[in-house]
C-alpha atoms as a PDB file:
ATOM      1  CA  UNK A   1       8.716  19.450  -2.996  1.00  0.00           C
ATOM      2  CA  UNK A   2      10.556  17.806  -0.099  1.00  0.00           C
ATOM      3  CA  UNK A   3      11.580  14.400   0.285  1.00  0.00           C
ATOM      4  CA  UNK A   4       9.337  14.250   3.093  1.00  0.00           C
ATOM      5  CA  UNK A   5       5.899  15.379   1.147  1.00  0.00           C
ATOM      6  CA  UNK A   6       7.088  13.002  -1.202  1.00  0.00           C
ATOM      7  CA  UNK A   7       7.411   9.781   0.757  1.00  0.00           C
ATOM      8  CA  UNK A   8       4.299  11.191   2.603  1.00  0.00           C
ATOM      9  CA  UNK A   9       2.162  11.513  -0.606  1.00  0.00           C
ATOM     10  CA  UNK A  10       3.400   8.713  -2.083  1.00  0.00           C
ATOM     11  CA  UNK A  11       2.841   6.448   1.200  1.00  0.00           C
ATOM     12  CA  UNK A  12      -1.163   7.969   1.088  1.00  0.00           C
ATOM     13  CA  UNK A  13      -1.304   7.029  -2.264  1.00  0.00           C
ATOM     14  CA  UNK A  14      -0.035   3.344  -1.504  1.00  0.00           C
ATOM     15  CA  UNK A  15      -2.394   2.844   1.426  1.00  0.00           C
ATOM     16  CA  UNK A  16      -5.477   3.945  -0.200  1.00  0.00           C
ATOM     17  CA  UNK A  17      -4.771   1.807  -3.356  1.00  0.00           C
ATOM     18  CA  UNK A  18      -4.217  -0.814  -0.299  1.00  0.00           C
ATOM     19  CA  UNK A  19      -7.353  -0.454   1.067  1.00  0.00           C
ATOM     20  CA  UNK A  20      -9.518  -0.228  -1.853  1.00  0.00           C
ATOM     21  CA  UNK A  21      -7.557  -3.949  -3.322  1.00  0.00           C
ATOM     22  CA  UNK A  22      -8.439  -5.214   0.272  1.00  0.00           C
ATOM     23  CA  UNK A  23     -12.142  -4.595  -0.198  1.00  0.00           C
ATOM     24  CA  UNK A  24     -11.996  -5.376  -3.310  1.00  0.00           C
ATOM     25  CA  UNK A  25     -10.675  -8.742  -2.266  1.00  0.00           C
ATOM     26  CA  UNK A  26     -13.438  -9.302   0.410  1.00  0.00           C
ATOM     27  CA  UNK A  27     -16.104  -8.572  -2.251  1.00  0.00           C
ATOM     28  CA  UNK A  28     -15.224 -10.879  -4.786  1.00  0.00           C
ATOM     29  CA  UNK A  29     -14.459 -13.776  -2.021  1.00  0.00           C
ATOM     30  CA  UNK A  30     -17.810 -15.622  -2.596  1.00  0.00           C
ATOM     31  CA  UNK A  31     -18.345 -14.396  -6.848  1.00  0.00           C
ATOM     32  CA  UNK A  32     -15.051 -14.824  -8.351  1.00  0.00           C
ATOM     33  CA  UNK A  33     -12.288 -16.434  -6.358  1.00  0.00           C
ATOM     34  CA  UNK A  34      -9.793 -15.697  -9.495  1.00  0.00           C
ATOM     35  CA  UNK A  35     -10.394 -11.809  -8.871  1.00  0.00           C
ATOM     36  CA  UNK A  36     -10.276 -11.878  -4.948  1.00  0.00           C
ATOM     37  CA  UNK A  37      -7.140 -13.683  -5.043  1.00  0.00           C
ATOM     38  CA  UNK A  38      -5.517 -11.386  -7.537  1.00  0.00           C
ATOM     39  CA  UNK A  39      -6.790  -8.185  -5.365  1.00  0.00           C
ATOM     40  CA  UNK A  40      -5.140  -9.886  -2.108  1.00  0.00           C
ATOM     41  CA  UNK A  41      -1.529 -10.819  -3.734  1.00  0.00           C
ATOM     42  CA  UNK A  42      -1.747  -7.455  -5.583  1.00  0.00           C
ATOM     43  CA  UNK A  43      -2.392  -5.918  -2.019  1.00  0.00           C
ATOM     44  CA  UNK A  44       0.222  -7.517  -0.574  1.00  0.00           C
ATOM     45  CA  UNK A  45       2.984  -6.583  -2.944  1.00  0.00           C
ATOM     46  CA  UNK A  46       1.770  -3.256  -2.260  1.00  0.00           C
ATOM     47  CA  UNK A  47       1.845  -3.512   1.804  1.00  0.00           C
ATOM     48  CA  UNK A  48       6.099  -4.436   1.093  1.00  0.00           C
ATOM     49  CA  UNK A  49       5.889  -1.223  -1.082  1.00  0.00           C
ATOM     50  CA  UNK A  50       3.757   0.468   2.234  1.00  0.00           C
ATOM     51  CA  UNK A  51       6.810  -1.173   4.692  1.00  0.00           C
ATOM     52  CA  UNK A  52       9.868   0.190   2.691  1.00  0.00           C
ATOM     53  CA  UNK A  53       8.639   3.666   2.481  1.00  0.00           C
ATOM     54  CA  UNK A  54       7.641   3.642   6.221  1.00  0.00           C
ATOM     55  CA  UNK A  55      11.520   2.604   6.714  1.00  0.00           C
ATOM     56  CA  UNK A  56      12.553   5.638   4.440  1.00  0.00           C
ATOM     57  CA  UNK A  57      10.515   7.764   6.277  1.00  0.00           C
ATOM     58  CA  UNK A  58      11.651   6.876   9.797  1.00  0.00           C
ATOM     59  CA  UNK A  59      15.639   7.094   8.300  1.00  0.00           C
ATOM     60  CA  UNK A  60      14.639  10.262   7.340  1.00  0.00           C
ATOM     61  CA  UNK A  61      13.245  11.893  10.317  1.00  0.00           C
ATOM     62  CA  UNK A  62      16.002  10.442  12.131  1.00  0.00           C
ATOM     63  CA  UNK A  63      18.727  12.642  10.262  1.00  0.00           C
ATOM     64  CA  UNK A  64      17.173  15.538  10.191  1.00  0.00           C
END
């Protein structure tokens, strides 16, 4: 597998766990402020992760 799939699959991966911590968040705003706050900083630790392998990606493409 390619460096490329990899960042590319691995990217997917970190944007759908992104999205589903971000709803999470929004559901739990009103119930359990503990849990919605916990979803959003583990979402955006995870949106760094999403901006570093967008970088890779773009160095990438640009040597090839």
């Amino acid at each position: 597998m390619s460096r490329l799939n990899q960042l590319k699959t691995y990217r997917q991966h970190l944007e759908d766990r992104y999205c589903r911590l971000l709803e999470k968040s929004s559901d739990y705003r009103f119930i359990d402020e503990n849990k919605s706050d916990s979803a959003a900083f583990k979402a955006m630790k995870i949106l760094g992760k999403i901006n570093r392998v967008s970088y890779l990606d773009r160095e990438l493409h640009s040597i090839s």
